[in-house]
C-alpha atoms as a PDB file:
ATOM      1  CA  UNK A   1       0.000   0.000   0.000  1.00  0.00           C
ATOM      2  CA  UNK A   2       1.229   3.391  -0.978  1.00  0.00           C
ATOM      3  CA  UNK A   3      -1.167   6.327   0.740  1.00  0.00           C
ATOM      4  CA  UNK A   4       0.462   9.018  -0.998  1.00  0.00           C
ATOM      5  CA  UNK A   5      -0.167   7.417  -4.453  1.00  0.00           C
ATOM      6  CA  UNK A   6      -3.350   5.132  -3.335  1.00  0.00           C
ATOM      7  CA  UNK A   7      -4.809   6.758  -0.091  1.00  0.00           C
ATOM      8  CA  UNK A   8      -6.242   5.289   2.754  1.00  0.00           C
ATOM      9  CA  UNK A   9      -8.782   2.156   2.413  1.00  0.00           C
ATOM     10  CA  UNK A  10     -11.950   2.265   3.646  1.00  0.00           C
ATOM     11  CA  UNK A  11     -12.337  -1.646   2.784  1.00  0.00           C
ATOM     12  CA  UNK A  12     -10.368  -5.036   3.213  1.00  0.00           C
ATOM     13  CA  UNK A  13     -11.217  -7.556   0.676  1.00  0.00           C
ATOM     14  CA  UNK A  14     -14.528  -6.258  -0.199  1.00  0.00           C
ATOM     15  CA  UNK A  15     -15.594  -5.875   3.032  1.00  0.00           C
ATOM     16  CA  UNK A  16     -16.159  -1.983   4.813  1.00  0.00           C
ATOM     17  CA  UNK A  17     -13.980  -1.198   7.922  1.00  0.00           C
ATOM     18  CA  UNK A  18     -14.553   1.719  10.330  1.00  0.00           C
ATOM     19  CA  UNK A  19     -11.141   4.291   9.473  1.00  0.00           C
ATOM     20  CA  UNK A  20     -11.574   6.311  11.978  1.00  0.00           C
ATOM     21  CA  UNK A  21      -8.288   6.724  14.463  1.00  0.00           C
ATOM     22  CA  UNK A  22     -10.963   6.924  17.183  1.00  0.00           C
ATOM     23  CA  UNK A  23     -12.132   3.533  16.411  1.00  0.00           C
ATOM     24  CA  UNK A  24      -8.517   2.003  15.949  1.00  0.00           C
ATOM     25  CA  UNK A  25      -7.672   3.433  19.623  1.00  0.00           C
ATOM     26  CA  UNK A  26     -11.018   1.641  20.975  1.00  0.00           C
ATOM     27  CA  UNK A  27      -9.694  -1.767  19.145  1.00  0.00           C
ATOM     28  CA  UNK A  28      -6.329  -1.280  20.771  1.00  0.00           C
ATOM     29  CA  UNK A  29      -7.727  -0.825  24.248  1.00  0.00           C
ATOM     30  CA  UNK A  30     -10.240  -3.365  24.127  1.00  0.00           C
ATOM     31  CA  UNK A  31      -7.683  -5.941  23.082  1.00  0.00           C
ATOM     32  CA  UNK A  32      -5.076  -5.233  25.786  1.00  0.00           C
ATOM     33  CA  UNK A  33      -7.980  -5.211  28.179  1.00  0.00           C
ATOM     34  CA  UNK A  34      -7.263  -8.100  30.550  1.00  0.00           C
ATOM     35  CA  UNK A  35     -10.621  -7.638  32.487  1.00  0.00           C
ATOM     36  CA  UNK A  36     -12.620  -9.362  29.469  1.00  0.00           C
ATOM     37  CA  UNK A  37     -11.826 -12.876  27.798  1.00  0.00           C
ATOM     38  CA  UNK A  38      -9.709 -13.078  25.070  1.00  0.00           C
ATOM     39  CA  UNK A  39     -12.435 -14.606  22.761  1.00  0.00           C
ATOM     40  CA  UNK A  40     -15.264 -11.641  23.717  1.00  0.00           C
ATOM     41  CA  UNK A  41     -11.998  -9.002  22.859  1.00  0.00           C
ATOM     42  CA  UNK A  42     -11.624 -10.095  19.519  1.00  0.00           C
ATOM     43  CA  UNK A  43     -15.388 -10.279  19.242  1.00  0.00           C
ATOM     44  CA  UNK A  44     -15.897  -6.816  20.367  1.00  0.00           C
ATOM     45  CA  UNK A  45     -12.955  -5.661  18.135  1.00  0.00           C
ATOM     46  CA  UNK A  46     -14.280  -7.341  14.857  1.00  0.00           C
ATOM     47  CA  UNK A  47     -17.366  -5.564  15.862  1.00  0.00           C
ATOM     48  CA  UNK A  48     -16.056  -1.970  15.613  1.00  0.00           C
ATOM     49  CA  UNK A  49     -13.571  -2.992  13.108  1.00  0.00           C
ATOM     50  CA  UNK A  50     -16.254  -3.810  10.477  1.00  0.00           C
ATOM     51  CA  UNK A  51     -19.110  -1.508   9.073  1.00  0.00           C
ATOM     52  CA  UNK A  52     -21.246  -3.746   7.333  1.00  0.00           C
ATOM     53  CA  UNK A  53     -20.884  -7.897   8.355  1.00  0.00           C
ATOM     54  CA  UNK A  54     -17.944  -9.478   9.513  1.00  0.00           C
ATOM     55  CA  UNK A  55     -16.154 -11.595   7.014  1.00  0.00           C
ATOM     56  CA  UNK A  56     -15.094 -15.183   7.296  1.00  0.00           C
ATOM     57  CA  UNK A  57     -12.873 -15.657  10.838  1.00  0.00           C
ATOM     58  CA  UNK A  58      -9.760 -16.446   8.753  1.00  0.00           C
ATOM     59  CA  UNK A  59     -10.403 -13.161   6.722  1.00  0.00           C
ATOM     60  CA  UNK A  60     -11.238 -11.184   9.850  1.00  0.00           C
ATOM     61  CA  UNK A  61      -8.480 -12.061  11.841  1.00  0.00           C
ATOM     62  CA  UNK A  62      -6.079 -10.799   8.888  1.00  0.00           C
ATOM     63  CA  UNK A  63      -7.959  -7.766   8.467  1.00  0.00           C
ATOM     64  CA  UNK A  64      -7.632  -6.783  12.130  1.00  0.00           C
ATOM     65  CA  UNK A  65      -4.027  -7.798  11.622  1.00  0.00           C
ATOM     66  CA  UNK A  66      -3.583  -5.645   9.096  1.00  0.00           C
ATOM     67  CA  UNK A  67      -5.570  -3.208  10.339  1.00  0.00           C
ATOM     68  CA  UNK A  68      -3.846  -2.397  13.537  1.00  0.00           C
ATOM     69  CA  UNK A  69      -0.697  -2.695  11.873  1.00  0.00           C
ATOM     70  CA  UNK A  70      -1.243   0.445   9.734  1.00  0.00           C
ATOM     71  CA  UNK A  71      -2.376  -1.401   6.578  1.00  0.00           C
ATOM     72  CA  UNK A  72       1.320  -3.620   6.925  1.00  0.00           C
ATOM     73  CA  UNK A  73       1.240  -7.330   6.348  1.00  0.00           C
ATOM     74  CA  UNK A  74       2.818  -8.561   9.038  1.00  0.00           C
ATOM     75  CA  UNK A  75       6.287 -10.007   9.638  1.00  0.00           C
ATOM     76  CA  UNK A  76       6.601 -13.800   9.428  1.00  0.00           C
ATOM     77  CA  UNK A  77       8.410 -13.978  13.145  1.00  0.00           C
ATOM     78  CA  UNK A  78       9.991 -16.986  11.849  1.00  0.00           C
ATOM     79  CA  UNK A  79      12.012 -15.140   9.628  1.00  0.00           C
ATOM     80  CA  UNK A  80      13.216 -12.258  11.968  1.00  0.00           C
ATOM     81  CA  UNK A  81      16.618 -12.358  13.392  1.00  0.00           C
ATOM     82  CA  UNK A  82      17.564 -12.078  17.176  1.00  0.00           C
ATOM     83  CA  UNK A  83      19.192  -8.761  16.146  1.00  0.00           C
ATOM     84  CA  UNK A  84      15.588  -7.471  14.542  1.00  0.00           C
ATOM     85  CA  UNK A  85      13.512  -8.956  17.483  1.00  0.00           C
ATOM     86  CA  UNK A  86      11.275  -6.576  18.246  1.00  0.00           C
ATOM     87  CA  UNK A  87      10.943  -5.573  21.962  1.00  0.00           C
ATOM     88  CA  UNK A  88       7.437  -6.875  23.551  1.00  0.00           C
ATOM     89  CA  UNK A  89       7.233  -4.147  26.161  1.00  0.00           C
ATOM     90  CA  UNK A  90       4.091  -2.062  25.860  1.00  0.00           C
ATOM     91  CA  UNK A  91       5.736   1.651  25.116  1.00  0.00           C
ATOM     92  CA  UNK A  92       2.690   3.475  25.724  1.00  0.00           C
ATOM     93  CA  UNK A  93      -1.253   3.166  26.988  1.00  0.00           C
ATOM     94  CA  UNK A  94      -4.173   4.958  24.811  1.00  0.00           C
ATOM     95  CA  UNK A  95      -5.606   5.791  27.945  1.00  0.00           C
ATOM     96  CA  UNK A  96      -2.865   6.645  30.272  1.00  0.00           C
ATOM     97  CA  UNK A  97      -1.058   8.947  27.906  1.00  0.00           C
ATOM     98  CA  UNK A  98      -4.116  10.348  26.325  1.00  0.00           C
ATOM     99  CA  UNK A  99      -3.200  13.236  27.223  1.00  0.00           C
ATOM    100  CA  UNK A 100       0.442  13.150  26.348  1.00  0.00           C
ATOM    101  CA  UNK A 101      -0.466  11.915  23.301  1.00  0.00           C
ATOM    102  CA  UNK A 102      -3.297  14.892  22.576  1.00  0.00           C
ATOM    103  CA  UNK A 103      -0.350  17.372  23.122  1.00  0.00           C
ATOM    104  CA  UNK A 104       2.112  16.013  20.928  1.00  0.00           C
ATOM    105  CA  UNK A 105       0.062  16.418  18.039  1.00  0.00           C
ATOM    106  CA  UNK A 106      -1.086  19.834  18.664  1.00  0.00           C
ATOM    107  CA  UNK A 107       2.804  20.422  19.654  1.00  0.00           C
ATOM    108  CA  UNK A 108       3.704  18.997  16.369  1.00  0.00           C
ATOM    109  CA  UNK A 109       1.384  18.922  13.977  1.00  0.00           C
ATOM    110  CA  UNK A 110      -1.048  21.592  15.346  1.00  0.00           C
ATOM    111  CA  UNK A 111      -3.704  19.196  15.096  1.00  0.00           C
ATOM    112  CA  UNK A 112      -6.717  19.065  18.194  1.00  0.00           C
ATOM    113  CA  UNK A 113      -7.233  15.290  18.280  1.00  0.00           C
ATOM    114  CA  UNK A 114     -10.756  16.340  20.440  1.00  0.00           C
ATOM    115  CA  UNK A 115     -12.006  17.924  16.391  1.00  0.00           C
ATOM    116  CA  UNK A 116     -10.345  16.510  14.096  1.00  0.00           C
ATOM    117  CA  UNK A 117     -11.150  13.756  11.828  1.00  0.00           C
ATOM    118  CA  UNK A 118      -8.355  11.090  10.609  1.00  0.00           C
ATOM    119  CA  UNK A 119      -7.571   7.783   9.098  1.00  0.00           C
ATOM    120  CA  UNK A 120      -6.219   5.265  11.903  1.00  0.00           C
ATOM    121  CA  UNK A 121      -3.432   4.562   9.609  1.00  0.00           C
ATOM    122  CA  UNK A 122      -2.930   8.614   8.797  1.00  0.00           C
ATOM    123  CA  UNK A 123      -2.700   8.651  12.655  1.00  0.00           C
ATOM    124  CA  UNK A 124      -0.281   5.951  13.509  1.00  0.00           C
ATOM    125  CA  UNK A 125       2.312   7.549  10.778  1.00  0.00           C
ATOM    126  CA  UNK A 126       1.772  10.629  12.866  1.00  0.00           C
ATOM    127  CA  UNK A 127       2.438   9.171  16.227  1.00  0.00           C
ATOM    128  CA  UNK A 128       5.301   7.209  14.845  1.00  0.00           C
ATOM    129  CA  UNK A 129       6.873  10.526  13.826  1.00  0.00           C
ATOM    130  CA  UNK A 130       5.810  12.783  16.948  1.00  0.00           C
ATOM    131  CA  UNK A 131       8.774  15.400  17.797  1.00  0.00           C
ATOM    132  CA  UNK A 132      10.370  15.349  21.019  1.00  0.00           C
ATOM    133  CA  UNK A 133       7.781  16.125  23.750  1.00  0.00           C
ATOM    134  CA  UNK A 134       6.667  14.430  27.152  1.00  0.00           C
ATOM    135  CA  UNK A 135       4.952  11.841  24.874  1.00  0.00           C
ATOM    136  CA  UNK A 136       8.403  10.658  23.494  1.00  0.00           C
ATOM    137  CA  UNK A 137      10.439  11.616  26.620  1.00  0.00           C
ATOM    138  CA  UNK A 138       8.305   8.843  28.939  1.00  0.00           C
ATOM    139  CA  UNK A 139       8.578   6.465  26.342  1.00  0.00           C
ATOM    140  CA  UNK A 140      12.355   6.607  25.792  1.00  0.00           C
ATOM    141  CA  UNK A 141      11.854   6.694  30.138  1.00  0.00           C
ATOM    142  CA  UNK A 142       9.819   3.423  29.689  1.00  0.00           C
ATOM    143  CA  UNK A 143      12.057   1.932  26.846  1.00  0.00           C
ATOM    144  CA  UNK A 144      15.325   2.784  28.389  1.00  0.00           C
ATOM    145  CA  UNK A 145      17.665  -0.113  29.778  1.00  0.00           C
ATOM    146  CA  UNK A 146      19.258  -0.138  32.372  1.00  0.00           C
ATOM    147  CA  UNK A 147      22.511  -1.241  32.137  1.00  0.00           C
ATOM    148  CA  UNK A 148      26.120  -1.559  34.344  1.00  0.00           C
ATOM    149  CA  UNK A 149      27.830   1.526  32.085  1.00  0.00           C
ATOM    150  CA  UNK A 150      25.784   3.892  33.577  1.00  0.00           C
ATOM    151  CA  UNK A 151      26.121   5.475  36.804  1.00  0.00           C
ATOM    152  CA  UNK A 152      24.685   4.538  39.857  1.00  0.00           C
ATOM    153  CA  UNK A 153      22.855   7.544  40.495  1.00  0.00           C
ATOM    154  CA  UNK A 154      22.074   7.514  36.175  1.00  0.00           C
ATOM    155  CA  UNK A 155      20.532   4.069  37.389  1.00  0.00           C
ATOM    156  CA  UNK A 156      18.658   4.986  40.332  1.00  0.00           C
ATOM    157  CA  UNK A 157      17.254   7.496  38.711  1.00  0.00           C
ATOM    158  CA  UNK A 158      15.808   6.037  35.531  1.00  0.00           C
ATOM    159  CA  UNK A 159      14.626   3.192  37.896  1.00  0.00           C
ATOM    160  CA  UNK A 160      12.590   6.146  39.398  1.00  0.00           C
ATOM    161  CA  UNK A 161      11.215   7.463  36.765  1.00  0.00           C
ATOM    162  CA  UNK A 162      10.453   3.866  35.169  1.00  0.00           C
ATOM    163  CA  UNK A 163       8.857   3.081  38.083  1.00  0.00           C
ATOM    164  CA  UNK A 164       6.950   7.149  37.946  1.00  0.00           C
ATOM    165  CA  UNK A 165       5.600   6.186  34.756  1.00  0.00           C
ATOM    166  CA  UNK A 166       5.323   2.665  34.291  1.00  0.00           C
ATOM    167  CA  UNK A 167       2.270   1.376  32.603  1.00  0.00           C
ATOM    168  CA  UNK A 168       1.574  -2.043  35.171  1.00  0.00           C
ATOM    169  CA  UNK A 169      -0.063  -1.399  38.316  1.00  0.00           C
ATOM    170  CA  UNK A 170       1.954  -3.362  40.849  1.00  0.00           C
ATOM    171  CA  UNK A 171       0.557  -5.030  44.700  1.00  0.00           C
ATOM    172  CA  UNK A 172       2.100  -3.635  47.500  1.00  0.00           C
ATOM    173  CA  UNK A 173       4.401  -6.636  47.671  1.00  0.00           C
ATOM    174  CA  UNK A 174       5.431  -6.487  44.035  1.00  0.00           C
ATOM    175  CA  UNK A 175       6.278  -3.048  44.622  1.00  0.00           C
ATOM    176  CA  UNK A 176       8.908  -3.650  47.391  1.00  0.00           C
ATOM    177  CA  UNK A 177      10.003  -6.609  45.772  1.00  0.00           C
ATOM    178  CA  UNK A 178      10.863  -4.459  42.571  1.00  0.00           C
ATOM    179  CA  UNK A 179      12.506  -1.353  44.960  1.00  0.00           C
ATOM    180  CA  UNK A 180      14.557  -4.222  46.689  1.00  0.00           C
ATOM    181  CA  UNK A 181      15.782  -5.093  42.967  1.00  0.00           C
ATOM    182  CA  UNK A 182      16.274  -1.426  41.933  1.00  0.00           C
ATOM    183  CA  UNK A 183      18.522  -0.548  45.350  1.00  0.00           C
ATOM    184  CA  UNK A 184      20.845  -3.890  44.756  1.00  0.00           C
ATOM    185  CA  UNK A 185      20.893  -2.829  41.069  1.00  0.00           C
ATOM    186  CA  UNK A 186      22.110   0.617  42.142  1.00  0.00           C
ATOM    187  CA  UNK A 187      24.709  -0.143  44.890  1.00  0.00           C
ATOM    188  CA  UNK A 188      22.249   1.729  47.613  1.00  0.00           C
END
């Protein structure tokens, strides 16, 4: 797919999908959403995925696939080196950086996400190209390893701030257990 020569598709195989980012942000959220079973996700996301009828389950599940991939195919994980492997960490949340994520678009692209109206794939090419901003900065927080050639105090405090802005809610005993980690990890 080329959207500068082709645009954006409003259809998969003959069959209408819902473009808008809105809906591609309520897909994503429903299917991280650990509250409901995995089979009533996908259910609910094939639902707002598709305008009118839902195809045949093989051709759905490749459509919402595609889909959330930004109209990619995607990558045969058989065929991707150790080097390429991509890192399964959740960067960011749709709803806890909503509002990070509302003000690096007007930031960069003077765009109100509350008015305006966009293609979910016009959207994630924007967000994959956001400017620095907080947006990026707690990502590259989230993202960031921690490793032995940095400082201890470099250390102690990215394992603050990862632990500021992390994305999993953690029991009171987790929580220790992880500080305990961080403090051996830092020399403290």
């Amino acid at each position: 797919m080329n959207a500068i020569l082709d645009g954006y598709p409003d259809e998969f195989e003959g069959y209408l999908i819902r473009t808008d980012f809105r809906i591609g942000i309520q897909i994503a959220l429903c299917l991280e959403d650990q509250e409901i079973e995995e089979t009533e996700r996908v259910a609910i996301a094939l639902d707002l995925l598709f305008g009118r009828g839902i195809p045949d389950y093989e051709t759905a599940f490749r459509c919402l696939a595609w889909y959330m991939n930004g109209g990619q195919e995607q990558r045969d994980k058989k065929n991707v080196s150790e080097d390429e492997e991509e890192e399964t960490d959740q960067a960011f949340d749709f709803e806890i950086d909503s509002g990070r994520i509302m003000t690096a678009f007007l930031r960069s692209y003077n765009i109100d996400l509350t008015k305006e109206k966009m293609h979910w794939f016009h959207f994630l090419a924007l967000i994959g190209d956001v400017g620095e901003c907080a947006f990026t900065n707690v990502i590259n927080i989230r993202t960031k390893k921690l490793t032995s050639s940095m400082s201890s105090d470099q250390r102690a405090t990215y394992a603050e701030l990862k632990k500021k802005y992390s994305l999993v809610e953690y029991t009171e005993d987790e929580r220790a257990k992880i500080d305990e980690f961080f403090a051996q990890l830092t020399g403290e």
